[in-house]
Protein backbone atom coordinates (compact mmCIF):
# COMPACT_ATOMS: atom_id res chain seq x y z
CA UNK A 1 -15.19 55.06 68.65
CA UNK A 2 -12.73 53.74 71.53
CA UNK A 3 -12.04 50.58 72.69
CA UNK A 4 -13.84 49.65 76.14
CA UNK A 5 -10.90 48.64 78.55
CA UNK A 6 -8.05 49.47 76.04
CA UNK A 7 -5.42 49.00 78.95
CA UNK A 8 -7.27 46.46 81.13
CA UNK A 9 -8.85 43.90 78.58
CA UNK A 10 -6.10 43.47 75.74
CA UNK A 11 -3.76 42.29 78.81
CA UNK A 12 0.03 40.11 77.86
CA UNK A 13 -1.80 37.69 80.07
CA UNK A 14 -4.95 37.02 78.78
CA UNK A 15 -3.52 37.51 74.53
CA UNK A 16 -0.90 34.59 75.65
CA UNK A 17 -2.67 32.30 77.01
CA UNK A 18 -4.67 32.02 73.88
CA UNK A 19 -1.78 32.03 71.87
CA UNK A 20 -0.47 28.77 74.35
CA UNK A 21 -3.88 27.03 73.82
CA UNK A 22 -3.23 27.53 70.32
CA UNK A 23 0.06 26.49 69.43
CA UNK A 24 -0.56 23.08 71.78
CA UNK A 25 -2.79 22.64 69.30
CA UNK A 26 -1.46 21.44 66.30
CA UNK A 27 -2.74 22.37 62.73
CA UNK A 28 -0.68 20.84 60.17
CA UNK A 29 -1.98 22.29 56.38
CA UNK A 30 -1.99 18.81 54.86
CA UNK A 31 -3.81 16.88 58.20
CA UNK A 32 -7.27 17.48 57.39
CA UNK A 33 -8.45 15.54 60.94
CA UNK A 34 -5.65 18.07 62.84
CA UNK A 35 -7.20 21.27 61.26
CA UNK A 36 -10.56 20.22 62.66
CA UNK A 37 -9.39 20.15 65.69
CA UNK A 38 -7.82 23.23 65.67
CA UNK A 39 -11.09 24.76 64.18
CA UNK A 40 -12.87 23.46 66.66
CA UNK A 41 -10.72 25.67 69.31
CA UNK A 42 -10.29 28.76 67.74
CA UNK A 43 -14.40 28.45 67.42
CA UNK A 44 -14.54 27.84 70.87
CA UNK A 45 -11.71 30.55 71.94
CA UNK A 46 -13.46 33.02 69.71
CA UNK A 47 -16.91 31.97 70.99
CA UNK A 48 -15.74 33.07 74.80
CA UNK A 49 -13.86 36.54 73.93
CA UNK A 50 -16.70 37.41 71.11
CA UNK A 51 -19.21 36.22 72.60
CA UNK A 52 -21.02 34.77 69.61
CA UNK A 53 -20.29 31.59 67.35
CA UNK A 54 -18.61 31.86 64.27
CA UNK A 55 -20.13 30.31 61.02
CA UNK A 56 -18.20 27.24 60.09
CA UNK A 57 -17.40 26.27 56.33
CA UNK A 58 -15.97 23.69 54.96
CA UNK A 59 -14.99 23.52 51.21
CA UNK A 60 -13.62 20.10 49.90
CA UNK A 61 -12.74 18.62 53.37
CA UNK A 62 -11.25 21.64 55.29
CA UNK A 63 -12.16 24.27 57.61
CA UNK A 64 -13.04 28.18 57.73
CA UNK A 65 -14.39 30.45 60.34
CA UNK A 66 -15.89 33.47 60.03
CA UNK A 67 -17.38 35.79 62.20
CA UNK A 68 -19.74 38.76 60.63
CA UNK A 69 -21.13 41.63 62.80
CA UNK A 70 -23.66 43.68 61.16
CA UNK A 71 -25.13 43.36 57.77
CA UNK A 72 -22.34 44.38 55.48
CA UNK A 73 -18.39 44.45 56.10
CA UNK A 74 -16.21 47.84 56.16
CA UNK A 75 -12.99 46.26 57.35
CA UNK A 76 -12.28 42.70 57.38
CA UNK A 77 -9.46 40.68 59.32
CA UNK A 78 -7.71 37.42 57.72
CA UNK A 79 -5.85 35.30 59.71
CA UNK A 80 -5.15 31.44 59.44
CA UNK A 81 -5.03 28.33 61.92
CA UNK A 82 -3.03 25.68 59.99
CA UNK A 83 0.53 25.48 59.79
CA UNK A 84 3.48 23.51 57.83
CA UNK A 85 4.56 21.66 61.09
CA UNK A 86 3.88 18.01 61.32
CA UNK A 87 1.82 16.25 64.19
CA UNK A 88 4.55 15.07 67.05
CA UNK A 89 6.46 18.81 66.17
CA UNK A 90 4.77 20.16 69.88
CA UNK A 91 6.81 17.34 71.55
CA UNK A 92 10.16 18.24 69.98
CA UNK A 93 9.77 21.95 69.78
CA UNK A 94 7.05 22.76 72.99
CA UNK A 95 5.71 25.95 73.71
CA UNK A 96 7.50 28.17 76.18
CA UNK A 97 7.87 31.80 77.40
CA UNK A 98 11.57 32.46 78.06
CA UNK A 99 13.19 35.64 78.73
CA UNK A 100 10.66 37.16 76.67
CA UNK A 101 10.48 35.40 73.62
CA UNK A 102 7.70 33.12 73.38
CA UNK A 103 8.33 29.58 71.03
CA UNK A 104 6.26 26.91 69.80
CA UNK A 105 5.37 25.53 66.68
CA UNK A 106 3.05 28.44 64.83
CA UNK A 107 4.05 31.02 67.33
CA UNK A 108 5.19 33.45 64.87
CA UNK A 109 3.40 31.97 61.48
CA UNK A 110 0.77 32.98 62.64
CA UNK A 111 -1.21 31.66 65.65
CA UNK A 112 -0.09 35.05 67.77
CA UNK A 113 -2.04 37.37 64.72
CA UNK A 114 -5.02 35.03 65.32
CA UNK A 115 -4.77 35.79 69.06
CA UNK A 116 -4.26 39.27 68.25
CA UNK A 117 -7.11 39.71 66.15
CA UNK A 118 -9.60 37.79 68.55
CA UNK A 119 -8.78 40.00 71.49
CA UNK A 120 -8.45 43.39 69.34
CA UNK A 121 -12.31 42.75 67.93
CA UNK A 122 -13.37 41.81 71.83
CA UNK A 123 -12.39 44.67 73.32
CA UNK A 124 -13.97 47.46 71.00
CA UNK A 125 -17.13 49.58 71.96
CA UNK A 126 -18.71 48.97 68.43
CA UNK A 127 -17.89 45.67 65.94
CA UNK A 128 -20.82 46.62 63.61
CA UNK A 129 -19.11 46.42 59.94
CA UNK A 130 -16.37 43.97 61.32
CA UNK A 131 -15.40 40.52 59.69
CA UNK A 132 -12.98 37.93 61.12
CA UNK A 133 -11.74 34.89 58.50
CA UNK A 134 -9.64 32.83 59.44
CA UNK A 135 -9.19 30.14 57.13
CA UNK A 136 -7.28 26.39 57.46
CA UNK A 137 -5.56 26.23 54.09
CA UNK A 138 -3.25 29.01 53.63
CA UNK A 139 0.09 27.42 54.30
CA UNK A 140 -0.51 25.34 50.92
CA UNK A 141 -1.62 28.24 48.65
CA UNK A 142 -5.15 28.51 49.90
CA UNK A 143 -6.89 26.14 47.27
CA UNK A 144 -9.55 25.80 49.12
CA UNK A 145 -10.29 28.86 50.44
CA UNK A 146 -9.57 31.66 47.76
CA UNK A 147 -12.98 32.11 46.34
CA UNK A 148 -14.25 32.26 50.27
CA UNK A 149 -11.77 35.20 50.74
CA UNK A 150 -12.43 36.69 47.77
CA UNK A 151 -16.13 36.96 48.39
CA UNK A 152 -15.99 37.55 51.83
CA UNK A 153 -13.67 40.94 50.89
CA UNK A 154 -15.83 41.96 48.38
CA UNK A 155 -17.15 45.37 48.75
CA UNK A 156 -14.95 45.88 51.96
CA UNK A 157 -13.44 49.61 52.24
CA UNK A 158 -9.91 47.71 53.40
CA UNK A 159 -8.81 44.56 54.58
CA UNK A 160 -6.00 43.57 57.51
CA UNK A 161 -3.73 40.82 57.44
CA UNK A 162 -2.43 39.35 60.95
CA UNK A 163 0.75 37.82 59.09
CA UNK A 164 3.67 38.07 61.34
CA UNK A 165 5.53 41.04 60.80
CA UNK A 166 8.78 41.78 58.72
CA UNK A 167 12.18 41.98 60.33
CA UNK A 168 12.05 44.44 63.60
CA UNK A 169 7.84 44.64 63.01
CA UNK A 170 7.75 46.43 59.79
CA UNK A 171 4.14 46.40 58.17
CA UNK A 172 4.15 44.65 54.89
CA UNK A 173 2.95 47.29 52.32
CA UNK A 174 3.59 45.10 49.32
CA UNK A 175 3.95 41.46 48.59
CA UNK A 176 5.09 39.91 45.35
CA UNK A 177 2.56 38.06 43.24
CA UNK A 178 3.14 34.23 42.87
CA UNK A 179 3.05 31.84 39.56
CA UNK A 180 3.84 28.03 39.77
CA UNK A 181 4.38 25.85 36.98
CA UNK A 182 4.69 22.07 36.25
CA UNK A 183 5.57 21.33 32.97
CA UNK A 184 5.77 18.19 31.58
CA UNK A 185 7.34 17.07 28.37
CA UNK A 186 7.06 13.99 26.94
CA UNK A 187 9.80 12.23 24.28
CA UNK A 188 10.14 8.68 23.65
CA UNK A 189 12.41 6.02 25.36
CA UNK A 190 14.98 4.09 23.70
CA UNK A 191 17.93 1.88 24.16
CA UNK A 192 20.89 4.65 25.25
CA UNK A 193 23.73 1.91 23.79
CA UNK A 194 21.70 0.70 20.93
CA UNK A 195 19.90 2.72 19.34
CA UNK A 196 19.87 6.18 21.06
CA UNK A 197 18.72 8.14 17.82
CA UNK A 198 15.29 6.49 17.58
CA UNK A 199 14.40 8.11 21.53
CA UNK A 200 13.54 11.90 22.19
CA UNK A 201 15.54 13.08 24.86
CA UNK A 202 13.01 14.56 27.62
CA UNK A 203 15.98 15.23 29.62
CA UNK A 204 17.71 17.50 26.77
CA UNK A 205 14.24 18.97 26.31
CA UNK A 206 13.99 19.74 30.04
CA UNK A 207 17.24 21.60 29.90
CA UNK A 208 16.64 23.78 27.53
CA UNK A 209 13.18 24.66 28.83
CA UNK A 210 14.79 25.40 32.24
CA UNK A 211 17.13 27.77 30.47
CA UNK A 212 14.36 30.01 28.55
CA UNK A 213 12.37 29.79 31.74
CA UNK A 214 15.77 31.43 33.84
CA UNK A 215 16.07 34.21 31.34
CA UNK A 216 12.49 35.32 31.81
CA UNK A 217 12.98 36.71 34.78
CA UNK A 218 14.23 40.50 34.57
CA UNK A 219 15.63 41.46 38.23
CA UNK A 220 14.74 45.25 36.98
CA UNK A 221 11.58 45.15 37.70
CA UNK A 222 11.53 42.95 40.31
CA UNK A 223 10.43 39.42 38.55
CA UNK A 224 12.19 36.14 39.29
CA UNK A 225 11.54 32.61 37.58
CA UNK A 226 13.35 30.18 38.74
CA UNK A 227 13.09 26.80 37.84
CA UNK A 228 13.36 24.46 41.30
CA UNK A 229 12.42 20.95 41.26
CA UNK A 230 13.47 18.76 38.19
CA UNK A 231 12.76 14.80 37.50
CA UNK A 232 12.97 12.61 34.39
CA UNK A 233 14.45 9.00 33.14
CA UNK A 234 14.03 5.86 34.83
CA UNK A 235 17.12 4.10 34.31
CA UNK A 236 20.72 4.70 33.71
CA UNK A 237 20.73 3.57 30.17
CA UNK A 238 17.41 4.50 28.65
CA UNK A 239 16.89 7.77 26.79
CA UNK A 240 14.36 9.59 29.40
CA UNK A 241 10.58 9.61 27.63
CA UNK A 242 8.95 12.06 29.99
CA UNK A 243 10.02 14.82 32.14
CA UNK A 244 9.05 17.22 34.69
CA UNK A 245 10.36 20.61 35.94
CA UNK A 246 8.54 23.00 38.16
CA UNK A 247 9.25 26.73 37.96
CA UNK A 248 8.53 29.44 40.47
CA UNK A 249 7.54 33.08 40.06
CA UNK A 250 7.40 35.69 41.91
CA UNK A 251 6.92 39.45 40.21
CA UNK A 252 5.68 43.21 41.86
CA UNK A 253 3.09 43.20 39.44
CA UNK A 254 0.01 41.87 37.55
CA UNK A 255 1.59 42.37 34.05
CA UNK A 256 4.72 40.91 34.82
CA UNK A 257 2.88 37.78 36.12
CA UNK A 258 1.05 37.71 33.12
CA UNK A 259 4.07 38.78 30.26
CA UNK A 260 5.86 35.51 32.24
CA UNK A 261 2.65 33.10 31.94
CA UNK A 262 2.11 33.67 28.16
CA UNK A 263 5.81 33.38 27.44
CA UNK A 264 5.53 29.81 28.79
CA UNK A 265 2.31 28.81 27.17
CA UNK A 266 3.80 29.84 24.22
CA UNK A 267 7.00 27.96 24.08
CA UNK A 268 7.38 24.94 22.03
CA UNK A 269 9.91 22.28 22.64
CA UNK A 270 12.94 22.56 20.70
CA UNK A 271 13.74 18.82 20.55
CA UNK A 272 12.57 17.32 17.27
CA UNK A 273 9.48 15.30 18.56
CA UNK A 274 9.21 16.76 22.29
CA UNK A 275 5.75 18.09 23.28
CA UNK A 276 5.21 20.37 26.81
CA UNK A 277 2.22 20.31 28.52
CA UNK A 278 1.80 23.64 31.07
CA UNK A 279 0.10 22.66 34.36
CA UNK A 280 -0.68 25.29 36.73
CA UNK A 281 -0.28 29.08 36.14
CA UNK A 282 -1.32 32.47 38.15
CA UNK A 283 -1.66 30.68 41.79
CA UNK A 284 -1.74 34.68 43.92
CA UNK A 285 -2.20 38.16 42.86
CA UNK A 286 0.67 41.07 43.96
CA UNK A 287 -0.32 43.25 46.67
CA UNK A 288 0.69 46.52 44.80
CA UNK A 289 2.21 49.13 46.95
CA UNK A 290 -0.44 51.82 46.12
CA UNK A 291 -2.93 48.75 48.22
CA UNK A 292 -1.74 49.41 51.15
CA UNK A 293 -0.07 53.10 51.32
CA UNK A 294 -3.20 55.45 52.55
CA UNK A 295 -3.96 52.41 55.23
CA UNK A 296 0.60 52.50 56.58
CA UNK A 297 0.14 55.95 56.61
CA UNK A 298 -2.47 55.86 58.73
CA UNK A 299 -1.21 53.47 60.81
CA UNK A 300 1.74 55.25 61.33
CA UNK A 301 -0.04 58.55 62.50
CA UNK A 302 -2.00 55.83 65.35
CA UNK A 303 1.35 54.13 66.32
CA UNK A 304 2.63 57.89 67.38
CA UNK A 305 -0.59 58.43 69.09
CA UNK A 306 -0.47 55.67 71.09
CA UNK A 307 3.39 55.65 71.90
CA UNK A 308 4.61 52.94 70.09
CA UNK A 309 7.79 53.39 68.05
CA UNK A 310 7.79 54.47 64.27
CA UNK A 311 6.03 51.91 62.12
CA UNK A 312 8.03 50.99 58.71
CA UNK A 313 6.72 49.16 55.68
CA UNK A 314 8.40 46.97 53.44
CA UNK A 315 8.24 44.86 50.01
CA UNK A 316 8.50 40.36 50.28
CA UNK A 317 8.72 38.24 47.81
CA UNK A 318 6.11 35.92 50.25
CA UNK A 319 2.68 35.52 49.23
CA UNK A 320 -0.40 35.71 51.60
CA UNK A 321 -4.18 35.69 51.29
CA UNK A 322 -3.56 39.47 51.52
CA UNK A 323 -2.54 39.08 47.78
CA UNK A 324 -6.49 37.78 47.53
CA UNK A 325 -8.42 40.85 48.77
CA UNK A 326 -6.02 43.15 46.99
CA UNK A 327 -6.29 41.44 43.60
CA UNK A 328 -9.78 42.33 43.93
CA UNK A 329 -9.48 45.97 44.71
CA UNK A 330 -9.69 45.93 48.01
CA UNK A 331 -7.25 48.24 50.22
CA UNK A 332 -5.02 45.71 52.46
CA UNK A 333 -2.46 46.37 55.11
CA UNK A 334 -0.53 43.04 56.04
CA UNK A 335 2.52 42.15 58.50
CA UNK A 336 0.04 43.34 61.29
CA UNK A 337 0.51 40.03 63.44
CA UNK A 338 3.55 39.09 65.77
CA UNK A 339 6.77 40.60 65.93
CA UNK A 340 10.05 38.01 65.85
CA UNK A 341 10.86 35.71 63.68
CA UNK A 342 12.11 32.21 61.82
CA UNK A 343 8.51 31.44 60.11
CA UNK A 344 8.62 27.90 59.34
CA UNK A 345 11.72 27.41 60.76
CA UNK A 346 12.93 25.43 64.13
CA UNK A 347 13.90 29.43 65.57
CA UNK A 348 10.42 30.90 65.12
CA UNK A 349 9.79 33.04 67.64
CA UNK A 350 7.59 35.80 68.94
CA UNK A 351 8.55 38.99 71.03
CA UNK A 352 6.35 38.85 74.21
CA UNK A 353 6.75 42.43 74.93
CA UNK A 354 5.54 43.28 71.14
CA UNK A 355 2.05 41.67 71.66
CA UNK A 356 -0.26 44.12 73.35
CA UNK A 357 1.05 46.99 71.47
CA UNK A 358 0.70 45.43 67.90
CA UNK A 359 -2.66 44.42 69.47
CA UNK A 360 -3.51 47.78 70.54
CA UNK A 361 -2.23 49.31 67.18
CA UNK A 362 -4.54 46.64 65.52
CA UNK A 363 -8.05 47.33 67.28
CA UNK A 364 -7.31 51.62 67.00
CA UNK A 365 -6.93 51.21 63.24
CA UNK A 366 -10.09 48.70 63.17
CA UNK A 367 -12.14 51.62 64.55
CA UNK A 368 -10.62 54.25 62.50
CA UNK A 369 -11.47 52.22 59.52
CA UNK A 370 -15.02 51.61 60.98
CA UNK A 371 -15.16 55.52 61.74
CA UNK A 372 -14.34 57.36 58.93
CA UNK A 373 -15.56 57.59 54.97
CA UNK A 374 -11.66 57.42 53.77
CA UNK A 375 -11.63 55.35 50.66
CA UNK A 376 -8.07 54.05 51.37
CA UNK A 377 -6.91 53.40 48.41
CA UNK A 378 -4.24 56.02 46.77
């Protein structure tokens, strides 16, 4: 299997000006009206290089495309449209090309891996077994779209992930899984001059909880929980009656996750007369390093072939619907997108010059996955 105009199709050219039309197009996460939109392009955009529609889905409001070819998918590719930048961000921050680094709002988080992945799949001889998703949702934890994900990568022999790259375009071979916890406690108010002792102090409560949460964490291993956003009280002399603190947590693996989640649900307030509710829990899988290693190492042996300098892989803390198809067995490779930098920051960036080779790296592995009977897991 080969792709049909490797050098002449997957052109800087052609891969940025989709990226352009994209980022001009702005997706905020929480805009349902704005992600339409941008569905509505990357439907059309992937309409003219693929030359077939994509199915559309919405779940609760927002919405997915995917794009099946053949009866059953060997390898499928997960990108997403939306973004965490506000509508008006395009006029503050517009799209350019400078000196070689391309900017714009969603550049590098992750409009150039959707561009990527749209002209990788175009240019192959044979798509039979592929599957494109690329869902609207992800910047906010993918609440909508999980269970789409999930089903659309089941039985697939591996999944790839156009999330922008790490630092100098290492592959991400392993991604930490991701817990996130509200938990409210509830005391009683009182007078704090008069008659203090008849309240229960949500506030004390809330300090202590954010205390046991801190020492759950065990760096060892890799697990942090840290407690982030706190709130409680309503006035300057009135003992606090409710209480809120939100904890994150982040850990290499699905036992850690899960030690941490039933140490919480099992706490009990330690103020005389405090309750805690626990709202929230497991929100993303880890993508385990033994995921992803047959799939780098392959990589790596296709990045020599074709030229490109040595591939390396490394571990985030960041979550990504990679986390998804690997919770569910499924072999995943992810950091395949742009090379550059700042995601969701005012610097994001993408190297120009990176583009077509990522993208050519991208489609070769495709049809290697497509070609062979490896089962890609280690």
């Amino acid at each position: 299997m080969s792709l049909s105009v490797a050098e002449g199709a997957l052109t800087e050219t052609a891969i940025v000006d989709t990226i352009r039309r994209l980022v001009e197009c702005e997706s905020p996460s929480t805009d349902n009206a704005a992600v339409a939109r941008s569905a509505d392009l990357v439907a059309a955009l992937g309409t003219k290089l693929l030359g077939v529609a994509p199915e559309r889905i919405e779940v609760d409001g927002v919405p997915h495309l995917r794009w099946r070819f053949g009866t059953s998918t060997r390898v499928l590719l997960v990108a997403h449209h939306d973004t965490v930048w506000p509508i008006g961000t395009i006029d503050r921050l517009p799209y350019n090309v400078q000196e070689g680094i391309l900017t714009g709002p969603g550049c590098f988080d992750m409009k150039t891996g959707l561009a990527m992945a749209l002209h990788a799949v175009a240019n192959l001889d044979e798509r039979n077994g592929i599957t494109i998703l690329v869902t609207g949702d992800e910047e906010l934890g993918s609440p909508h779209s999980r269970t789409l994900i999930e089903e659309t990568a089941a039985g697939a022999r591996a999944a790839l992930v156009l999330e922008a790259s790490g630092d100098g375009g290492a592959l991400k071979g392993e991604r930490k899984g991701v817990s996130l916890y509200e938990m409210a406690i509830a005391g009683r108010a009182s007078h704090a001059g008069l008659e203090p002792e008849k309240g229960i102090n949500a506030t004390v409560e809330l300090a202590h909880l954010a205390l046991v949460a801190a020492a759950l964490g065990d760096i060892a291993v890799g697990t942090s929980v840290t407690p982030t956003l706190a709130s409680s009280g309503t006035t300057t002399n009135t003992v606090p009656a409710s209480a809120q603190l939100w904890i994150d947590v982040r850990a290499r693996t699905a036992v850690e996750l899960e030690r941490v989640d039933a140490a919480l649900r099992a706490h009990r307030a330690v103020t005389p007369g405090a309750t805690i509710e626990v709202r929230g829990g497991i929100n993303r899988p880890p993508l385990e390093a033994k995921m992803s290693k047959a799939l780098f190492a392959r990589a790596t042996q296709l990045a020599e072939s074709l030229g490109l300098a040595p591939l390396q892989s490394i571990a985030v803390g960041g979550a990504s619907d990679g986390s998804f198809t690997a919770g569910i067995g499924v072999p995943t490779l992810d950091g395949l997108g742009a090379v550059g930098g700042g995601a969701h920051a005012e610097y994001e960036h993408v190297v120009v010059s990176e583009i077509v080779p990522r993208a050519r790296l991208l489609a070769a592995l495709v049809a290697e996955i497509l070609r062979t009977e490896e089962p890609w897991l280690s």
